[in-house]
PDB file of N, CA and C in Angstrom:
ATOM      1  N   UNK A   1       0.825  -1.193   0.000  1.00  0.00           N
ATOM      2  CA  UNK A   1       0.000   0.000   0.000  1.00  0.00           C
ATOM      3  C   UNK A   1       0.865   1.251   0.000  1.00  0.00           C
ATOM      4  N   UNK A   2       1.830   1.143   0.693  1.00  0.00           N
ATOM      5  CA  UNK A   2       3.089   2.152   0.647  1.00  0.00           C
ATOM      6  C   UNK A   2       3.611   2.589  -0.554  1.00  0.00           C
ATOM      7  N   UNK A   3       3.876   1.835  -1.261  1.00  0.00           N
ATOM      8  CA  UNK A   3       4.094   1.788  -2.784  1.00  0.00           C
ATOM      9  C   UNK A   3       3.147   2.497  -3.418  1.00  0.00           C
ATOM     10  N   UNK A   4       2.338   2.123  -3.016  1.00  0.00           N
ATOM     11  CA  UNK A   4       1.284   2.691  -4.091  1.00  0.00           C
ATOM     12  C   UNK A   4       1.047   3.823  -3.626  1.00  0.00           C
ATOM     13  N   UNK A   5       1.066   4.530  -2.562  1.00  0.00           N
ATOM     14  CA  UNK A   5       0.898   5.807  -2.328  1.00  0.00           C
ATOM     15  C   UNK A   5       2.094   6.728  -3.091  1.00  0.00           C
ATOM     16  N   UNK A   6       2.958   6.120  -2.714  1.00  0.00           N
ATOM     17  CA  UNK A   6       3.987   7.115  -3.536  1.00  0.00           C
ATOM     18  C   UNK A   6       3.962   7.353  -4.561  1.00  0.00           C
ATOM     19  N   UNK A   7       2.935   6.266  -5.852  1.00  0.00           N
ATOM     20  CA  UNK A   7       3.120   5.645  -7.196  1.00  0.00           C
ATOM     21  C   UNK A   7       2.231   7.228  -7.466  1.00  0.00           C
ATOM     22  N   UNK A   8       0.644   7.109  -6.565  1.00  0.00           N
ATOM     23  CA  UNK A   8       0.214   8.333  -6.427  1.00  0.00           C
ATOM     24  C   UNK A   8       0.838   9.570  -6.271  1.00  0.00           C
ATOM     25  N   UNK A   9       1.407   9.605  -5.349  1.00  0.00           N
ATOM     26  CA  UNK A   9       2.061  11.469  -5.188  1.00  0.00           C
ATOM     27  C   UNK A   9       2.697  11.379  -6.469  1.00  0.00           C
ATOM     28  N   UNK A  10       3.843  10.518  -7.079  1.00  0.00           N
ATOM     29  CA  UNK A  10       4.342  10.843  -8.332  1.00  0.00           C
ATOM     30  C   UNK A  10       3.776  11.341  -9.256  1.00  0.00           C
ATOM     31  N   UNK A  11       1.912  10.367  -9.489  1.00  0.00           N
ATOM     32  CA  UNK A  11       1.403  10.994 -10.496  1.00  0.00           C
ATOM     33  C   UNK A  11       0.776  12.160 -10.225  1.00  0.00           C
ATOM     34  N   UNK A  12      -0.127  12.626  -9.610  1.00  0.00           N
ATOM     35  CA  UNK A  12      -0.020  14.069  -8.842  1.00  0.00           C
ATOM     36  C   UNK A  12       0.925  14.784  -9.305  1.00  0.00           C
ATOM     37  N   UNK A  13       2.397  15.168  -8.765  1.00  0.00           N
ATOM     38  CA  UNK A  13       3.232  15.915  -9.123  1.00  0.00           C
ATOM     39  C   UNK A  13       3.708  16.171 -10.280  1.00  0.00           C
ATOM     40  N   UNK A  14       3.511  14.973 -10.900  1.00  0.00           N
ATOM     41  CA  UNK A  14       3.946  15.035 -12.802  1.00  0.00           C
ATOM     42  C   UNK A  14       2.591  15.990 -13.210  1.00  0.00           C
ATOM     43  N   UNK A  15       1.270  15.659 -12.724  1.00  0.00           N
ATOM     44  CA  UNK A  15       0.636  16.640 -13.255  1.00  0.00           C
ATOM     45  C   UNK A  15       0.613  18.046 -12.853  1.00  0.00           C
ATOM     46  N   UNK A  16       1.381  18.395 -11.612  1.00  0.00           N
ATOM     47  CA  UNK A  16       0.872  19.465 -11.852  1.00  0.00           C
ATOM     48  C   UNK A  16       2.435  20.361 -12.407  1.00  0.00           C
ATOM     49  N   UNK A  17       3.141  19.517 -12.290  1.00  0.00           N
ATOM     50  CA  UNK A  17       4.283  20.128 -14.235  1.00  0.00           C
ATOM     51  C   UNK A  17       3.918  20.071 -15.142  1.00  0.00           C
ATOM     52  N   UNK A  18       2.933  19.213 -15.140  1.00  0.00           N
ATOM     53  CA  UNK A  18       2.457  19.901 -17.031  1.00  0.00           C
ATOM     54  C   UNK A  18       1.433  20.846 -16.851  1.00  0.00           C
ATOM     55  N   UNK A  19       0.589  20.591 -15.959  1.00  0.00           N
ATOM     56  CA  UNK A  19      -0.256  21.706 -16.175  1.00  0.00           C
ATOM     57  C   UNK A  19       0.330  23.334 -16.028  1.00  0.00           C
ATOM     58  N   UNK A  20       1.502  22.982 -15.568  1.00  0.00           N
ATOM     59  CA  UNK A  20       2.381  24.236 -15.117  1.00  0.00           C
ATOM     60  C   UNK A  20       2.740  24.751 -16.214  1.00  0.00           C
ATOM     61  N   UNK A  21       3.162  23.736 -17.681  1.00  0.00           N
ATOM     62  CA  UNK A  21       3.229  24.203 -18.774  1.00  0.00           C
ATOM     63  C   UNK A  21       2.370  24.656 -19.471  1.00  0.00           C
ATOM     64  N   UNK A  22       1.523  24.502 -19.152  1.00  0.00           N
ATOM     65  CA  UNK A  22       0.188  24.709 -20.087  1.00  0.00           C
ATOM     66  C   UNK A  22      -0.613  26.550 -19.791  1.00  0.00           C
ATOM     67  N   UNK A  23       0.198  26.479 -18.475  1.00  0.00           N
ATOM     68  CA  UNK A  23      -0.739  28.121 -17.957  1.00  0.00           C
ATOM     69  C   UNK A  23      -0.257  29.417 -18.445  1.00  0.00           C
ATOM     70  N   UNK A  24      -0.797  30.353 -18.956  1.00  0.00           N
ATOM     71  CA  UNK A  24      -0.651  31.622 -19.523  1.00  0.00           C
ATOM     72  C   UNK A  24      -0.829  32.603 -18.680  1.00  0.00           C
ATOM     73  N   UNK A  25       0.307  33.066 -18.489  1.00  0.00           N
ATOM     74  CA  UNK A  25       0.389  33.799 -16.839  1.00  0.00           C
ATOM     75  C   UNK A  25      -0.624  35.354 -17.507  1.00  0.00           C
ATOM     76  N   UNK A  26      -0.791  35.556 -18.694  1.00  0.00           N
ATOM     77  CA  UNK A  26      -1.151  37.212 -18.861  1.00  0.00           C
ATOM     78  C   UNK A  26      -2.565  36.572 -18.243  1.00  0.00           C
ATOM     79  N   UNK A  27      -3.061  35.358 -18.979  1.00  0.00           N
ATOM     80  CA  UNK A  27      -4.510  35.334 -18.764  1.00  0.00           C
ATOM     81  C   UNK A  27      -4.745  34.534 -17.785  1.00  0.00           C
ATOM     82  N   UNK A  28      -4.676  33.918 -16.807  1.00  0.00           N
ATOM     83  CA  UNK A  28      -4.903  32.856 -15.707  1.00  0.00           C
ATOM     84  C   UNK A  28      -5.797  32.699 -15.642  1.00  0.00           C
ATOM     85  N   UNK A  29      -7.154  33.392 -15.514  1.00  0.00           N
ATOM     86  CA  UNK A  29      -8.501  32.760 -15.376  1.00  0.00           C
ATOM     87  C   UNK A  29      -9.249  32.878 -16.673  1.00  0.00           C
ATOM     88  N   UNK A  30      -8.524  32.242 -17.882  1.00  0.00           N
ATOM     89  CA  UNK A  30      -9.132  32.263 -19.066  1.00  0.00           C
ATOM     90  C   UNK A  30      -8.749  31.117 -19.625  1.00  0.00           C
ATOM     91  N   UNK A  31      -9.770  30.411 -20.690  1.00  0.00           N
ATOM     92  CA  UNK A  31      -9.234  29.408 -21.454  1.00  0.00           C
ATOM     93  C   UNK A  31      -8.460  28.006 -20.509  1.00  0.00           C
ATOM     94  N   UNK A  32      -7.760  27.313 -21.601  1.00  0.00           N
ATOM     95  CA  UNK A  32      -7.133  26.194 -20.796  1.00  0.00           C
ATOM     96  C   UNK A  32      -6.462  26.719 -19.896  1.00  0.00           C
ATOM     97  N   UNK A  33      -5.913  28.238 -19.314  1.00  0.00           N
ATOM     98  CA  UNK A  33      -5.080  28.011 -18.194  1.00  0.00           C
ATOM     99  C   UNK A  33      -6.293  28.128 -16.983  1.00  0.00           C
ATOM    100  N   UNK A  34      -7.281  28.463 -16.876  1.00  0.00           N
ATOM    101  CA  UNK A  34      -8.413  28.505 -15.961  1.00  0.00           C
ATOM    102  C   UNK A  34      -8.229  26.797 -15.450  1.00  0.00           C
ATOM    103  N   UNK A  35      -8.693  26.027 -16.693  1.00  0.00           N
ATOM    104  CA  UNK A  35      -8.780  24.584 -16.342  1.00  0.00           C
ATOM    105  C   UNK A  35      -7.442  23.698 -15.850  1.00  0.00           C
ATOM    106  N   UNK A  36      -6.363  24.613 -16.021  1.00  0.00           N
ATOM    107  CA  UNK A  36      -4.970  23.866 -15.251  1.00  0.00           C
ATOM    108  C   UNK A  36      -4.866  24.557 -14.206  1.00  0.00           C
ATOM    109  N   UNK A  37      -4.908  25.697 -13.889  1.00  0.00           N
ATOM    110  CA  UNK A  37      -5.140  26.391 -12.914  1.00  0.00           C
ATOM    111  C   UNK A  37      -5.802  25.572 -11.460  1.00  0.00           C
ATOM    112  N   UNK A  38      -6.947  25.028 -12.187  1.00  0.00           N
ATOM    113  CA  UNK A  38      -7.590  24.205 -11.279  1.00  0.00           C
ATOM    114  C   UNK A  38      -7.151  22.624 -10.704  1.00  0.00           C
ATOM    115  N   UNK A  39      -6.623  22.172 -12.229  1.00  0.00           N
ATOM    116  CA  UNK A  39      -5.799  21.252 -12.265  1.00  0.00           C
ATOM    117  C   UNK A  39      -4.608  20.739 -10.904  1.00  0.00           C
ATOM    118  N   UNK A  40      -3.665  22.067 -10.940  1.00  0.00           N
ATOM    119  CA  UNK A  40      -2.699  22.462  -9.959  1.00  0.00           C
ATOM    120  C   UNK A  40      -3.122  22.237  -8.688  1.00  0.00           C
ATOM    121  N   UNK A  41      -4.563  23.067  -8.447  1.00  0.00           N
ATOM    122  CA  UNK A  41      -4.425  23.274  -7.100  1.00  0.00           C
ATOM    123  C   UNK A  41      -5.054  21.473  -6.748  1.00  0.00           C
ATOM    124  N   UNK A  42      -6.196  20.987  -7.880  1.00  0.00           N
ATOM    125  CA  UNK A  42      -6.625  19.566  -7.037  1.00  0.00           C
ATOM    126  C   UNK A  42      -5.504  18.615  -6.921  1.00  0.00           C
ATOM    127  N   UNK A  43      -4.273  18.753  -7.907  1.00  0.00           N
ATOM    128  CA  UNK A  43      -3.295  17.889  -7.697  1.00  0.00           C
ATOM    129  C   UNK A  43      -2.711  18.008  -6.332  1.00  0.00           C
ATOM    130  N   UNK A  44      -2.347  19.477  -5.950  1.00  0.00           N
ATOM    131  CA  UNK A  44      -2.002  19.836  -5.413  1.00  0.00           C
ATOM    132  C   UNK A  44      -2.567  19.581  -3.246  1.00  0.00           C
ATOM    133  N   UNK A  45      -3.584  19.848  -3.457  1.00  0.00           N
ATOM    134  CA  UNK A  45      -4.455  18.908  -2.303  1.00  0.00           C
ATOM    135  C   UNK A  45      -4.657  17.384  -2.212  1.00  0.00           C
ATOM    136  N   UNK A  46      -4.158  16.888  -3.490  1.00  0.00           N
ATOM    137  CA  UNK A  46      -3.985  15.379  -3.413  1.00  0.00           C
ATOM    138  C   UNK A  46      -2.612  14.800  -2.640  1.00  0.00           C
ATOM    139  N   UNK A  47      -1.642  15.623  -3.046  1.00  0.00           N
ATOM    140  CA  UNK A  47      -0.468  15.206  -2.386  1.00  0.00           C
ATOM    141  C   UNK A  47      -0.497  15.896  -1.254  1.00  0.00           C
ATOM    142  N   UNK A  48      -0.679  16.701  -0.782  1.00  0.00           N
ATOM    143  CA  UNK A  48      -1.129  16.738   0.651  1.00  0.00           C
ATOM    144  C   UNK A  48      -1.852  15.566   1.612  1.00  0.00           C
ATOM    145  N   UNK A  49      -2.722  15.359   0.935  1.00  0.00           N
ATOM    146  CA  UNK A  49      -3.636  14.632   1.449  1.00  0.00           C
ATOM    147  C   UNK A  49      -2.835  12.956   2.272  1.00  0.00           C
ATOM    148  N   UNK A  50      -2.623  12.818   0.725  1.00  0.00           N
ATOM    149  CA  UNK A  50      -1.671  11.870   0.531  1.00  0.00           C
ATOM    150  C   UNK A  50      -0.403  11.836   1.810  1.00  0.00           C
ATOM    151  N   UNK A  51       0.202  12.555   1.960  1.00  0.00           N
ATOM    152  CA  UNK A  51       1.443  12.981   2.892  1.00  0.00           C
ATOM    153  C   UNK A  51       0.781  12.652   4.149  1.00  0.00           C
ATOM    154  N   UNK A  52      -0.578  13.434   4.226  1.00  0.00           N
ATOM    155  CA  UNK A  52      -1.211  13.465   5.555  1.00  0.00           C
ATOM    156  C   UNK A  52      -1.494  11.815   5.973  1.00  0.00           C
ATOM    157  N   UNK A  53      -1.722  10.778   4.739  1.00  0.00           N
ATOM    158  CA  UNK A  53      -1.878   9.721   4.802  1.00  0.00           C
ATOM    159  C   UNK A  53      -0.599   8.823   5.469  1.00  0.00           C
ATOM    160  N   UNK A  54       0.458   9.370   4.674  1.00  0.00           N
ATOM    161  CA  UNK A  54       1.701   8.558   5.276  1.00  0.00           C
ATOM    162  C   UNK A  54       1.899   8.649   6.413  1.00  0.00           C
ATOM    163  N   UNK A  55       1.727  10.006   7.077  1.00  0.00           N
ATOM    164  CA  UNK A  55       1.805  10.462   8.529  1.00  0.00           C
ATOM    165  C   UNK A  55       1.159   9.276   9.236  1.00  0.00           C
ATOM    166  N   UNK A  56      -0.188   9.642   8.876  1.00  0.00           N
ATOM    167  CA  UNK A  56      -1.125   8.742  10.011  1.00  0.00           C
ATOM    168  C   UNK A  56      -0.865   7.577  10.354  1.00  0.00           C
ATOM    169  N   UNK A  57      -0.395   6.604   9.215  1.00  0.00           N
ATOM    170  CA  UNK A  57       0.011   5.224   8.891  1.00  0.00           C
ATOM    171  C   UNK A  57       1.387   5.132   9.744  1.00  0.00           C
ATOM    172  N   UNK A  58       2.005   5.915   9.430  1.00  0.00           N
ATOM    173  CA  UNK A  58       3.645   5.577  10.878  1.00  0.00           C
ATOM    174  C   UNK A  58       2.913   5.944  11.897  1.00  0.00           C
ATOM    175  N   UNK A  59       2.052   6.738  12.614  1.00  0.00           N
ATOM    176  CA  UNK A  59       1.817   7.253  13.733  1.00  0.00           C
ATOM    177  C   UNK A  59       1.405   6.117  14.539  1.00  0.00           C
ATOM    178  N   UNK A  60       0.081   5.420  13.586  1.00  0.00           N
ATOM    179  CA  UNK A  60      -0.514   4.243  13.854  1.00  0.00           C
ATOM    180  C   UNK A  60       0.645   2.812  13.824  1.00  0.00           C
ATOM    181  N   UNK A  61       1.383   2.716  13.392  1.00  0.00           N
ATOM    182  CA  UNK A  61       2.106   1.673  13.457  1.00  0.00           C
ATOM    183  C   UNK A  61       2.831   1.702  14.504  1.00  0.00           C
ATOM    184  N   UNK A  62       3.479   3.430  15.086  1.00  0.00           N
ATOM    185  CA  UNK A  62       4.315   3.090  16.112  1.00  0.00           C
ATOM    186  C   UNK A  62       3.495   3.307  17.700  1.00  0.00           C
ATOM    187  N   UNK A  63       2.148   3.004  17.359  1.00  0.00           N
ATOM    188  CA  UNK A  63       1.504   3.566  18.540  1.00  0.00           C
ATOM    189  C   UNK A  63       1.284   1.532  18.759  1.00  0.00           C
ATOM    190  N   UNK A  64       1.364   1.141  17.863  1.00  0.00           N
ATOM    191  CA  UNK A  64       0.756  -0.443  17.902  1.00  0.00           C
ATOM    192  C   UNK A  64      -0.475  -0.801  17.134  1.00  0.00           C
ATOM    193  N   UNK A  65      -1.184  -0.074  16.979  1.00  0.00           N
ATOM    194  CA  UNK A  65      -2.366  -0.470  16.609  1.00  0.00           C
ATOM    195  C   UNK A  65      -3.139  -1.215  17.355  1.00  0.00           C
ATOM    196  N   UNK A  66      -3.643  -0.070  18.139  1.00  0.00           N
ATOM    197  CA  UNK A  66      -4.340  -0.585  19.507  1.00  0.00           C
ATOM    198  C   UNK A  66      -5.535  -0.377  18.997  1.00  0.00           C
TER     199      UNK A  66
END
């Protein structure tokens, strides 16, 4: 499961480099950079999320899993 979380944050982070390519800084809330824009930030709360996941999972392992 460990694995695979990371397999996640990777893909997460690859997206939000491309979408990073894709954004037009004159116009940001226009066109495709509106929709990467958005892109960014849900990737962006995914790997958070994600992180917050790994946390919990050592916390819980070194508490025992009581």
């Amino acid at each position: 499961m460990k694995y695979f979380i990371y397999l996640l944050i990777i893909v997460a982070s690859s997206l939000i480099l491309y979408n990073a390519t894709v954004l037009d800084f004159n116009n940001l809330l226009e066109g495709d950079s509106k929709t990467a824009l958005i892109s960014i930030l849900a990737s962006a709360c995914v790997v958070v999320l994600l992180f917050i996941l790994l946390v919990s999972r050592a916390i819980q392992q070194k508490r025992g899993n009581r």
